[in-house]
Every structure is written in structure tokens, then in C-alpha cells.
Protein backbone atom coordinates (compact mmCIF):
# COMPACT_ATOMS: atom_id res chain seq x y z
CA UNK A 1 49.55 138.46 -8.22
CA UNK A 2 51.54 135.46 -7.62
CA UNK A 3 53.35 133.46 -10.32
CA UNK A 4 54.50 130.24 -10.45
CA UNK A 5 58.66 130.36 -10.70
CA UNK A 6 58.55 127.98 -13.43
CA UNK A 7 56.86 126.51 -16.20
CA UNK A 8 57.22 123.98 -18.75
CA UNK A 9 56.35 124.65 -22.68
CA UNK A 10 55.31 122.10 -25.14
CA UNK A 11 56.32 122.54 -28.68
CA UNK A 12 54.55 120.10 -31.09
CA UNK A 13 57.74 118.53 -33.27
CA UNK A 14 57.97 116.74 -36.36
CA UNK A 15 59.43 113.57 -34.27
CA UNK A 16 57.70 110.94 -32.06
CA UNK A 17 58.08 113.06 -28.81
CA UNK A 18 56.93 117.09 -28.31
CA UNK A 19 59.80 119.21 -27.44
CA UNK A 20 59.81 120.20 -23.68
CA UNK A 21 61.20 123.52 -22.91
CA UNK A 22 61.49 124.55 -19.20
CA UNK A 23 61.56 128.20 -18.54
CA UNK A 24 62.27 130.32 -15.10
CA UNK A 25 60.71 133.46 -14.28
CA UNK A 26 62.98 136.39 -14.43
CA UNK A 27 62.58 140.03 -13.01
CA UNK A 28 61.65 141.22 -15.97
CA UNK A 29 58.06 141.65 -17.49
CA UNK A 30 57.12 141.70 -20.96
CA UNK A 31 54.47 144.80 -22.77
CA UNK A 32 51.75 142.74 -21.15
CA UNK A 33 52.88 143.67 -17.68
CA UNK A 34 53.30 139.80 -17.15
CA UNK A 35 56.49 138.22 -16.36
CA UNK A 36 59.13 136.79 -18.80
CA UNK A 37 59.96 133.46 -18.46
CA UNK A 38 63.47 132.05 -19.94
CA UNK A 39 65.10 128.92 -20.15
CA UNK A 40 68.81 128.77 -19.16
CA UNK A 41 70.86 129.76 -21.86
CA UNK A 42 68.29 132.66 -22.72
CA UNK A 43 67.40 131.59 -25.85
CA UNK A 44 63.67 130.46 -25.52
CA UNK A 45 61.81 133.34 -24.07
CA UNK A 46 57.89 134.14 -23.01
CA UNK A 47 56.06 136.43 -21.33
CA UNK A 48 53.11 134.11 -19.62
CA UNK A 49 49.77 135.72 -18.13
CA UNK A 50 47.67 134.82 -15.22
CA UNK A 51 45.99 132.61 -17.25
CA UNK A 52 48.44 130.94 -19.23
CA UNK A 53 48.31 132.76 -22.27
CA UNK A 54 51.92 132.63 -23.64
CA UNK A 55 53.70 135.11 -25.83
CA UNK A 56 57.01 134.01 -27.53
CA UNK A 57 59.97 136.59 -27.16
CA UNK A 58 62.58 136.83 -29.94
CA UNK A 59 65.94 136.80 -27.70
CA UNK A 60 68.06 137.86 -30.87
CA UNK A 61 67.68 139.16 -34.73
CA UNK A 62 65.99 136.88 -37.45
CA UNK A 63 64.68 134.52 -35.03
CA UNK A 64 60.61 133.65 -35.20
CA UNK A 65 59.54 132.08 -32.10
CA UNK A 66 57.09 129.23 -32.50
CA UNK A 67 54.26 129.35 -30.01
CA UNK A 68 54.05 126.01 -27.78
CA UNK A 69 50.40 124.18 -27.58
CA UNK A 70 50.75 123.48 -24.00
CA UNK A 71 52.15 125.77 -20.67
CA UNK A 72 51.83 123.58 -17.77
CA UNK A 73 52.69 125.24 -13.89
CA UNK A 74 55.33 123.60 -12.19
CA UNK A 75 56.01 123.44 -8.78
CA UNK A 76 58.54 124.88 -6.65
């Protein structure tokens, strides 16, 4: 299966403008079997299937992960 390096997560926010979070695929793959996807400091984290189904990934203790309405495919 091929996926997409990167994508780009929409988080609904209590401001004007959605929060826009882009994540890279790592090597590593989530208990899905589907890659993880991270942004760069390695905070925001998400293992994405082949159809765009998103799970959030805490990346430390006491942290709950909100789950973005969109995932949209970005190119290389």
C-alpha cells in the first residue's frame, strides 16, 4: 500500500480560523498496522488508514488527543 508522506489535520477551534496541523509519516505504524503520522516537534501524533480514518496518539502522560474533522492528502 502506498501512503501519502504527509497530511494535513483540521482541528475545529474556538477562534475564527480551524487549527491546521501538518503531520509527516514516520517508520513507525500504529495497532492498526497503519502508519503514524507526526508533526515536527512530536507532539501531535496519528495513525491514518487507507481511507483516512484518523486515530489520535497520546505522545506523553495526561494528554487527551482531540480528533480533527478533516485529514486532507498532501502532495509530495
Amino acid at each position: 500500500m502506498d501512503y501519502p508522506e504527509r497530511y494535513e489535520l483540521v482541528f475545529q477551534a474556538p477562534a475564527v480560523e480551524d487549527d491546521v496541523v501538518i503531520v509527516r509519516r514516520t517508520e513507525r505504524a500504529g495497532a492498526g498496522g497503519y502508519p503514524v503520522y507526526e508533526d515536527e516537534s512530536g507532539i501531535v501524533r496519528a495513525e491514518i488508514s487507507d481511507r483516512g480514518e484518523v486515530r489520535m496518539l497520546a505522545s506523553g502522560g495526561h494528554q487527551a488527543p482531540r480528533t480533527p474533522l478533516l485529514a486532507r492528502r498532501l502532495g509530495a
